[in-house]
Structures are given as structure tokens and as C-alpha cells.
PDB file of N, CA and C in Angstrom:
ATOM      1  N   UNK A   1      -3.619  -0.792   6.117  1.00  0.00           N
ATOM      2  CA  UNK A   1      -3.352  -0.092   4.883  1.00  0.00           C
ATOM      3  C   UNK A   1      -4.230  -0.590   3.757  1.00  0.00           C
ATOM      4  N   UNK A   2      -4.683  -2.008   3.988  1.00  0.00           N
ATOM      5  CA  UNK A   2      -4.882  -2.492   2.833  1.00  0.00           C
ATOM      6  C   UNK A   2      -6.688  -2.009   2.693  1.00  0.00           C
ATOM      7  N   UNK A   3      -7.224  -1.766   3.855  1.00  0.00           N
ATOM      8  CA  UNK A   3      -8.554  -1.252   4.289  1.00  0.00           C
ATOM      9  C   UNK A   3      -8.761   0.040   3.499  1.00  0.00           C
ATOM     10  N   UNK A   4      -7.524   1.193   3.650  1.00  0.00           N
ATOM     11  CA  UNK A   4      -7.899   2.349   2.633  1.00  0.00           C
ATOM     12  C   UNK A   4      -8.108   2.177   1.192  1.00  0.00           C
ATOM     13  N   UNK A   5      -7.265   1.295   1.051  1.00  0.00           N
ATOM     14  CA  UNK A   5      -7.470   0.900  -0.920  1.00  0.00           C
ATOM     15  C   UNK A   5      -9.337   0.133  -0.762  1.00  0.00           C
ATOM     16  N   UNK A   6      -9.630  -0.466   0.060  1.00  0.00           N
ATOM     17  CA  UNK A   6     -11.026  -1.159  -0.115  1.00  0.00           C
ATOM     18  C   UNK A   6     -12.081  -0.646   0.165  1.00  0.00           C
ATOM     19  N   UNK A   7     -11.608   0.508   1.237  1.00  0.00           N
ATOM     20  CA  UNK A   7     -13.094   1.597   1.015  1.00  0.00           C
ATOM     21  C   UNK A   7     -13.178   2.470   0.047  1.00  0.00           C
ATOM     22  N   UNK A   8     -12.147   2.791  -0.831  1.00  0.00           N
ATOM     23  CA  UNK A   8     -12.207   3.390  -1.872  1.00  0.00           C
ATOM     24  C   UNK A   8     -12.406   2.909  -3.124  1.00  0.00           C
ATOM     25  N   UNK A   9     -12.246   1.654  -2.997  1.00  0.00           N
ATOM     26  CA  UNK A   9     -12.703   0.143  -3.691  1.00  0.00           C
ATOM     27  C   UNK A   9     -13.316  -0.784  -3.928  1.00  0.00           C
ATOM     28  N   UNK A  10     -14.393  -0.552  -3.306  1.00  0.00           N
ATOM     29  CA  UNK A  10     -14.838  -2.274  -2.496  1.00  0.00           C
ATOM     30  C   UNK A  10     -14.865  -3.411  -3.482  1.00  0.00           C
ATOM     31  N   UNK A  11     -15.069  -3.136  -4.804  1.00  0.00           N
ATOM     32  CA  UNK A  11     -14.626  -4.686  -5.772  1.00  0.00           C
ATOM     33  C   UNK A  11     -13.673  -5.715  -5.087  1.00  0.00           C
ATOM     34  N   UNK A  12     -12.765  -4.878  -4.837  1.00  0.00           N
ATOM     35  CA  UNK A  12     -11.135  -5.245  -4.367  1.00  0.00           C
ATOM     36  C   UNK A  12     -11.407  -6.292  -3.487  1.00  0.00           C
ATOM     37  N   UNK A  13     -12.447  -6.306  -2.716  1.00  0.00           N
ATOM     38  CA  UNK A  13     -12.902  -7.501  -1.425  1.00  0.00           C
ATOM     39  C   UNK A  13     -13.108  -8.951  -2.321  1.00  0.00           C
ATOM     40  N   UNK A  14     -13.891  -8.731  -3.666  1.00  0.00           N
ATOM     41  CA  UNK A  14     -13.839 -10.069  -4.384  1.00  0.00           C
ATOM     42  C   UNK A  14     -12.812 -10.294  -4.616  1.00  0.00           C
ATOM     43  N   UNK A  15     -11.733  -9.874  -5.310  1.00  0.00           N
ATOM     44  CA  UNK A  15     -10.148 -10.761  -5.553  1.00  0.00           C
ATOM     45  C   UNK A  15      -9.439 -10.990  -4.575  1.00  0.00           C
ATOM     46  N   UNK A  16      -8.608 -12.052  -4.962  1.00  0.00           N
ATOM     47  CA  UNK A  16      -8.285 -12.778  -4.084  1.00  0.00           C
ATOM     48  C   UNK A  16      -6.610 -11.826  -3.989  1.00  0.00           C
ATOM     49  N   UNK A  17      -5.887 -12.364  -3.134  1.00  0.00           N
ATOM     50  CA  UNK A  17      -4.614 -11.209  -2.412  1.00  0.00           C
ATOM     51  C   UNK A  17      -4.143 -11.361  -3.873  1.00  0.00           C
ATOM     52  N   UNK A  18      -3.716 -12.033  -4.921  1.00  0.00           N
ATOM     53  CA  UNK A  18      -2.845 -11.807  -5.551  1.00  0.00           C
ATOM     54  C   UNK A  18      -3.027 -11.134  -6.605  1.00  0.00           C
ATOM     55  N   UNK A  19      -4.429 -11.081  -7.598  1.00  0.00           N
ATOM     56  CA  UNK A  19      -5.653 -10.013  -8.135  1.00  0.00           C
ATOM     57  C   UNK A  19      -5.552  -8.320  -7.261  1.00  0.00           C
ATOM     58  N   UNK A  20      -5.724  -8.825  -5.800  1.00  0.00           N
ATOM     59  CA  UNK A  20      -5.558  -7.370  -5.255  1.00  0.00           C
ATOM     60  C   UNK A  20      -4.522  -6.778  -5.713  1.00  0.00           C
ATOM     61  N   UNK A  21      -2.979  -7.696  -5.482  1.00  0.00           N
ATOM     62  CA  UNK A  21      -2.295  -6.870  -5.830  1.00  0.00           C
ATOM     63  C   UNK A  21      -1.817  -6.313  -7.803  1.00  0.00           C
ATOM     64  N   UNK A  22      -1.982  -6.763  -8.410  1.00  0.00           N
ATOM     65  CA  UNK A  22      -1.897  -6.767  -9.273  1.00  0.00           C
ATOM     66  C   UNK A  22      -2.685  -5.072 -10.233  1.00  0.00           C
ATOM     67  N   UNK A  23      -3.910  -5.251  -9.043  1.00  0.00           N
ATOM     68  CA  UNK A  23      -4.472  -4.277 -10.123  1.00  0.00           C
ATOM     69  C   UNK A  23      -4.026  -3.178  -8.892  1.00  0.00           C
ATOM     70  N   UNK A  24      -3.478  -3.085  -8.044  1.00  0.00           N
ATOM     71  CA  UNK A  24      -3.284  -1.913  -7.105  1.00  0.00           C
ATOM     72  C   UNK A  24      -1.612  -1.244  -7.779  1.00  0.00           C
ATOM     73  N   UNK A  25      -1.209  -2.465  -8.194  1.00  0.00           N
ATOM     74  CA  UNK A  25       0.176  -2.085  -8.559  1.00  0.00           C
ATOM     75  C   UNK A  25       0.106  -1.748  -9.783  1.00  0.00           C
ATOM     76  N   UNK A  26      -0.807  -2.033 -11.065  1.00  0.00           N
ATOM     77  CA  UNK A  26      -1.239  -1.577 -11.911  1.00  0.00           C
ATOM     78  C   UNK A  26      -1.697   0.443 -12.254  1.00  0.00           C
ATOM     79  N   UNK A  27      -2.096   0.747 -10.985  1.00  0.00           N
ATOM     80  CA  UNK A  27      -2.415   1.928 -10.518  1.00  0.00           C
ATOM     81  C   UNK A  27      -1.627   2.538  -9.701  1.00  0.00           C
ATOM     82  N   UNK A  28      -0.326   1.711  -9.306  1.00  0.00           N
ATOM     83  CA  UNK A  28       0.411   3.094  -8.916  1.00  0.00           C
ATOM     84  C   UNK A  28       2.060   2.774  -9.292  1.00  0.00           C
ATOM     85  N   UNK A  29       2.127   1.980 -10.576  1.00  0.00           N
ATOM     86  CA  UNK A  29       3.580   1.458 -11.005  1.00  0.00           C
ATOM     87  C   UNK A  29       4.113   0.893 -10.039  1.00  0.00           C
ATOM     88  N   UNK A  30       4.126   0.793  -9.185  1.00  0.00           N
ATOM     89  CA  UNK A  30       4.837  -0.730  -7.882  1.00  0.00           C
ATOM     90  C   UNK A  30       3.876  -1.960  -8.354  1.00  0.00           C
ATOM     91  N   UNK A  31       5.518  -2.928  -8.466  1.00  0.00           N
ATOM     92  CA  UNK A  31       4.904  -4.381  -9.276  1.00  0.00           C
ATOM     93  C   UNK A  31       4.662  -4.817  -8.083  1.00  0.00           C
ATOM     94  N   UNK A  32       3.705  -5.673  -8.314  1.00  0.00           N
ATOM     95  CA  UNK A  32       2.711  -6.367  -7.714  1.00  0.00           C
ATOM     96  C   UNK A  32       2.799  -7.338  -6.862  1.00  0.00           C
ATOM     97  N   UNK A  33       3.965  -8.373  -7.131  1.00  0.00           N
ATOM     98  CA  UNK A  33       4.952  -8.484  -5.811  1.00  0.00           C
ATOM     99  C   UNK A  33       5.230  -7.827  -4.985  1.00  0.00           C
ATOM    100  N   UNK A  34       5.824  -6.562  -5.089  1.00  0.00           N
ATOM    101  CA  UNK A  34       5.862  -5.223  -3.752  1.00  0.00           C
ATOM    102  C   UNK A  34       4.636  -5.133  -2.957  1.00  0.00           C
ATOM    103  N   UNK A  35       3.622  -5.308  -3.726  1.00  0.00           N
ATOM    104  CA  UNK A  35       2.523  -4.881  -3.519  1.00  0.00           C
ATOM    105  C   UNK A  35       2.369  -5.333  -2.116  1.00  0.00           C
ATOM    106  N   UNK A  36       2.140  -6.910  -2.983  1.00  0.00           N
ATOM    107  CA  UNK A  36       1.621  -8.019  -2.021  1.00  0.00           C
ATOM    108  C   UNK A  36       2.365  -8.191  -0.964  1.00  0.00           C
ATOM    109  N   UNK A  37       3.471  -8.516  -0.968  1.00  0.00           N
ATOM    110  CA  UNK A  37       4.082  -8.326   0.111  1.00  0.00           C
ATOM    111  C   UNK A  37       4.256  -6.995   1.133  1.00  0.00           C
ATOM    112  N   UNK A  38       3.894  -6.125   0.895  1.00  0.00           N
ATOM    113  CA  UNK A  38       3.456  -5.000   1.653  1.00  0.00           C
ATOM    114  C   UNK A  38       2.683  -5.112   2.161  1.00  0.00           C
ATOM    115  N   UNK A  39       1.427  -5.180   1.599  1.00  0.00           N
ATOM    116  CA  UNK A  39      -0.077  -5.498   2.239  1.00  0.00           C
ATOM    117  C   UNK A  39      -0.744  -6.480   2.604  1.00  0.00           C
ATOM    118  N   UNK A  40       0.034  -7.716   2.263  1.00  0.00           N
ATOM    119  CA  UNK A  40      -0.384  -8.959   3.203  1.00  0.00           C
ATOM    120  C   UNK A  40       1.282  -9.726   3.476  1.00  0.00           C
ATOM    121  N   UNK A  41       1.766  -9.108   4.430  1.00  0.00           N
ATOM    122  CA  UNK A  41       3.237  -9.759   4.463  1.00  0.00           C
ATOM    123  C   UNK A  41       3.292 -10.793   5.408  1.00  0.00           C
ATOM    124  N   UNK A  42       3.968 -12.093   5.323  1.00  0.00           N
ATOM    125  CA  UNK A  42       4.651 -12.866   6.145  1.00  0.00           C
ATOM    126  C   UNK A  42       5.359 -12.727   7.057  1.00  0.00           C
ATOM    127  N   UNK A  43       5.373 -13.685   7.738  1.00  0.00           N
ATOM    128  CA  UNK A  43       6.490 -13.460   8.583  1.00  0.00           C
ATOM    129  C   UNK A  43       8.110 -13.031   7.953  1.00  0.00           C
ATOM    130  N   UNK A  44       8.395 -11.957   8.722  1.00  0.00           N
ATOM    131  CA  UNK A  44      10.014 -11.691   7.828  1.00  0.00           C
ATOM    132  C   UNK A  44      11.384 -10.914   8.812  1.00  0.00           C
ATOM    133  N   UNK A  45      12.350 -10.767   8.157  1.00  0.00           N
ATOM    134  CA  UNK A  45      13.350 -10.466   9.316  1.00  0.00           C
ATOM    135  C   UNK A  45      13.278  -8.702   9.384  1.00  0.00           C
ATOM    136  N   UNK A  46      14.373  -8.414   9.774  1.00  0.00           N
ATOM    137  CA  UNK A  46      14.302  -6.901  10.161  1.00  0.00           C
ATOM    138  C   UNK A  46      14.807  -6.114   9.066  1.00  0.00           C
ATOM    139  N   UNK A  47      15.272  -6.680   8.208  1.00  0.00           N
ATOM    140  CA  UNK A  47      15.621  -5.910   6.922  1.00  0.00           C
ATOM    141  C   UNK A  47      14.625  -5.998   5.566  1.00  0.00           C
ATOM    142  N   UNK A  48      14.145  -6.739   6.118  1.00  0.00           N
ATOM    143  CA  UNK A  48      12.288  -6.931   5.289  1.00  0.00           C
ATOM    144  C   UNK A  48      11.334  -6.143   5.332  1.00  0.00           C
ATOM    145  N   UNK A  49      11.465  -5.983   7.022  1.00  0.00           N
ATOM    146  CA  UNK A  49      10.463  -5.115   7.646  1.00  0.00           C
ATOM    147  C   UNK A  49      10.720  -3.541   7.043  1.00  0.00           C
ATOM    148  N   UNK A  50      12.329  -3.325   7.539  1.00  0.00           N
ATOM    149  CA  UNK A  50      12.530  -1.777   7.265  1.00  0.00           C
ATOM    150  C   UNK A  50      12.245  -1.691   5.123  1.00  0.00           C
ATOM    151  N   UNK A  51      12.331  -2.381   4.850  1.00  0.00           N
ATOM    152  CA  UNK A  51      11.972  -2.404   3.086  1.00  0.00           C
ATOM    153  C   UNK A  51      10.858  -1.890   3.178  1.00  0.00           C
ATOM    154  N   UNK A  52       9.929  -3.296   3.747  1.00  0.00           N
ATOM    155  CA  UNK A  52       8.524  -2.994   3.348  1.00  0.00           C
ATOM    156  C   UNK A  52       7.498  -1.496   3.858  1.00  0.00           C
ATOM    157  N   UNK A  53       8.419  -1.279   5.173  1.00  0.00           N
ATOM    158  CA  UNK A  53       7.995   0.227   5.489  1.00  0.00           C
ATOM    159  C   UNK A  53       7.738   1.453   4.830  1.00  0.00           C
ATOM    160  N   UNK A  54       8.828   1.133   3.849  1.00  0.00           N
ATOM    161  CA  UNK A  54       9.300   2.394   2.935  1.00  0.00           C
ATOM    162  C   UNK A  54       7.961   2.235   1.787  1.00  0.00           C
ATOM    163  N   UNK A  55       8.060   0.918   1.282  1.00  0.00           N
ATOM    164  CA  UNK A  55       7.249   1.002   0.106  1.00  0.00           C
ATOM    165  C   UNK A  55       5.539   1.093   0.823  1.00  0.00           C
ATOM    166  N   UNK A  56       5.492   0.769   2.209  1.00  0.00           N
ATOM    167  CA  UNK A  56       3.899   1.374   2.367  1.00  0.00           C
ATOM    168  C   UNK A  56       3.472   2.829   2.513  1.00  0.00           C
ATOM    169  N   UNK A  57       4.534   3.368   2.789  1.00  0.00           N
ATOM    170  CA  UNK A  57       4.782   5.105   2.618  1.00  0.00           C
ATOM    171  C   UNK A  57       4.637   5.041   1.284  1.00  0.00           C
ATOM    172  N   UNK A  58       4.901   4.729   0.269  1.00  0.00           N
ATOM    173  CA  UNK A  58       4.749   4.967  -1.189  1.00  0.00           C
ATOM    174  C   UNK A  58       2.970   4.358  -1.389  1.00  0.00           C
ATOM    175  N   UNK A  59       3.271   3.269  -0.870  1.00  0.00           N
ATOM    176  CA  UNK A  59       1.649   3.003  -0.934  1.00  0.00           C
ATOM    177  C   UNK A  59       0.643   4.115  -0.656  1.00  0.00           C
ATOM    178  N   UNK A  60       0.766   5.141   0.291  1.00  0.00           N
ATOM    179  CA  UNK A  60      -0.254   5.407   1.288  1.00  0.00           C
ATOM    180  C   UNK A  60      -0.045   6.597   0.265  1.00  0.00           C
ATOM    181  N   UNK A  61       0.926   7.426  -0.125  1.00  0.00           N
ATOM    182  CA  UNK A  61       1.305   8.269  -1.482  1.00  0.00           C
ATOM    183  C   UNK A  61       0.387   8.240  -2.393  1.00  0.00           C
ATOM    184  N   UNK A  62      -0.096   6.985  -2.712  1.00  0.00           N
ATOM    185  CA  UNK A  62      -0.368   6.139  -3.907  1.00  0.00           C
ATOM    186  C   UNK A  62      -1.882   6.645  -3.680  1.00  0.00           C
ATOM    187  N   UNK A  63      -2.331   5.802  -2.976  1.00  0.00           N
ATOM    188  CA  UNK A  63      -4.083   5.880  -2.241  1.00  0.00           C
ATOM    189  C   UNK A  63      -4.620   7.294  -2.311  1.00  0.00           C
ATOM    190  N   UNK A  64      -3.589   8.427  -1.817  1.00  0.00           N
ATOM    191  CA  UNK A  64      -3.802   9.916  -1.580  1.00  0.00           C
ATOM    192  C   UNK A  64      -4.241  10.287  -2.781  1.00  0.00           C
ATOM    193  N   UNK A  65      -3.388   9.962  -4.028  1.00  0.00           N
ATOM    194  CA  UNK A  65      -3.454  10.267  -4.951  1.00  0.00           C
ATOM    195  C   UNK A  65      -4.778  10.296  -5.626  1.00  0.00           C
ATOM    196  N   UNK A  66      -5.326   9.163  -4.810  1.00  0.00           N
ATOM    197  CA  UNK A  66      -6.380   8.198  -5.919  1.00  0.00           C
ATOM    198  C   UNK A  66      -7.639   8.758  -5.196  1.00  0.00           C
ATOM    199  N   UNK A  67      -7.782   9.666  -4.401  1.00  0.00           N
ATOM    200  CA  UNK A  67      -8.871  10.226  -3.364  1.00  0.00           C
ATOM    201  C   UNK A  67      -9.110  10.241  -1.860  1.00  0.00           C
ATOM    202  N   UNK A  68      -8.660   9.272  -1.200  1.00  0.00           N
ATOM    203  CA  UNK A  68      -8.231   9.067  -0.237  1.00  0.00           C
ATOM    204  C   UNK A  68      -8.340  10.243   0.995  1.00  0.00           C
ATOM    205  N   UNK A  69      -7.066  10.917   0.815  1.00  0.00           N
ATOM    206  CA  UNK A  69      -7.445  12.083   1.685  1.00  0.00           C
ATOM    207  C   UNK A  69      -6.270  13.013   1.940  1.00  0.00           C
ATOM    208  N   UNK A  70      -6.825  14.095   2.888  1.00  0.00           N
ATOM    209  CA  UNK A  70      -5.032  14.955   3.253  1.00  0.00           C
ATOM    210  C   UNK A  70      -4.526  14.512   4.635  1.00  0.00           C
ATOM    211  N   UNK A  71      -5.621  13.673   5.452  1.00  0.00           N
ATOM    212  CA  UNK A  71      -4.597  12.995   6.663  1.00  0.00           C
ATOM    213  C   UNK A  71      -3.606  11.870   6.619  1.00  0.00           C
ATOM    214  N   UNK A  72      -4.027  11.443   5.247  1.00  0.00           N
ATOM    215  CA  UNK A  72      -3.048  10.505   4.741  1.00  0.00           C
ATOM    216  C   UNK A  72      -1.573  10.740   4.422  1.00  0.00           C
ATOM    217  N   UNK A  73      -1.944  12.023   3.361  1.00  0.00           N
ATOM    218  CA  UNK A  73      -0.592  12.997   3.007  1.00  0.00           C
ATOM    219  C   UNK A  73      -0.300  13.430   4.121  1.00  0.00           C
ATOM    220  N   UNK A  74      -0.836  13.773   5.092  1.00  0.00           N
ATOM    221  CA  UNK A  74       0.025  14.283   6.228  1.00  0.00           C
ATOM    222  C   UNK A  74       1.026  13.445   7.597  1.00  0.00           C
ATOM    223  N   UNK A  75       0.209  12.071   7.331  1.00  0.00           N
ATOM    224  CA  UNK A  75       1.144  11.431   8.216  1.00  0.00           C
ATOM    225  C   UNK A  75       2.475  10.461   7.318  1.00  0.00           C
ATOM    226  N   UNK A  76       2.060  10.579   6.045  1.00  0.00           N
ATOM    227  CA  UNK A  76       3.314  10.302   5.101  1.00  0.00           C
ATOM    228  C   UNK A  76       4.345  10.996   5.275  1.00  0.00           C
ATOM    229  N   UNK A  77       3.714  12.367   5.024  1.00  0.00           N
ATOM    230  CA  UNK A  77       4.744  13.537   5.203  1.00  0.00           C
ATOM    231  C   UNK A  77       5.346  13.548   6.165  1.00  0.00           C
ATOM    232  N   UNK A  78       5.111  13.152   7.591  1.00  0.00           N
ATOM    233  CA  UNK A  78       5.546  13.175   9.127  1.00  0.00           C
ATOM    234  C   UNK A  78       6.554  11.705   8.761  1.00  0.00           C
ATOM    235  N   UNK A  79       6.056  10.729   8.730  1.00  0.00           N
ATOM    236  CA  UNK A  79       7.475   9.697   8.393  1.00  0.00           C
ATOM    237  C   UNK A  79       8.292   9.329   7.830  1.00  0.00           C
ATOM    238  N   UNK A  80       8.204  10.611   6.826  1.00  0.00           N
ATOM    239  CA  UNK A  80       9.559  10.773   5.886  1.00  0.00           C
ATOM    240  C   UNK A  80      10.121  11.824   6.878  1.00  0.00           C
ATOM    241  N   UNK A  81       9.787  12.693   7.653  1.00  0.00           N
ATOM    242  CA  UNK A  81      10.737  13.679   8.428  1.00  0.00           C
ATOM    243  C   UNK A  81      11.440  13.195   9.754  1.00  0.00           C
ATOM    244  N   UNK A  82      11.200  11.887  10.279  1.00  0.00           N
ATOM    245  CA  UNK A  82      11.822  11.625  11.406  1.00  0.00           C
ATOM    246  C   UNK A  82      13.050  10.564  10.727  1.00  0.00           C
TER     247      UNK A  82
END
């Protein structure tokens, strides 16, 4: 996930994860904690996991927005329907 924000980005490769997130969450109102932990997550339990799922669907929302693409919107769209 974090690859679509950096080809549409490539600055983003100089900051470091916590810069990444900051200015990604800056650009799509998810604070930057969410961020980070979305896109570079730790080890975590199963109620972490199902969290962080949701907010990378918002992520991938996010990216679409920003140019990205319509296969993006379309497999968003597919994992909000199952």
C-alpha cells in the first residue's frame, strides 16, 4: 500500500516512516498515528488487524483521490461488499 503513495510521490522515499506518515495523513485527515500504523504495522493481535484493514480501505480511498487510479476504486469498492 505504502508503494502506491511513493510512486505517486517519490519525495516520500526521503522521510523517514514517521514524516511519511504525517504528511500522508495531512492529505487525507487520518492522523498520522493511523497512518503509520497502517502502513508500517507491527506485530499485532486480531482485533488490530481487523482495525487496521478498515483504515487501509480508507487509505487506498485516499490515494484514488489523489490520482492513483480506477483499479484502486474498484477493488475498494469490492471489499466493502463482501
Amino acid at each position: 500500500m505504502a508503494g502506491a503513495w511513493y510512486r505517486r510521490y517519490p519525495r516520500l522515499r526521503r522521510l523517514n516512516q514517521g514524516e511519511r506518515a504525517a504528511w500522508i495523513g495531512a492529505r487525507t485527515g487520518i492522523p498520522a498515528v493511523q497512518v503509520q500504523g497502517a502502513l508500517f504495522p507491527e506485530a499485532e493481535d486480531d482485533r488490530l488487524l481487523v482495525a487496521r484493514t478498515g483504515l487501509l480501505q480508507r487509505l487506498w480511498l485516499a490515494v484514488d483521490r489523489h490520482g492513483i487510479g480506477g483499479a484502486i476504486r474498484h477493488e475498494a469498492h469490492e471489499a466493502r461488499e463482501v
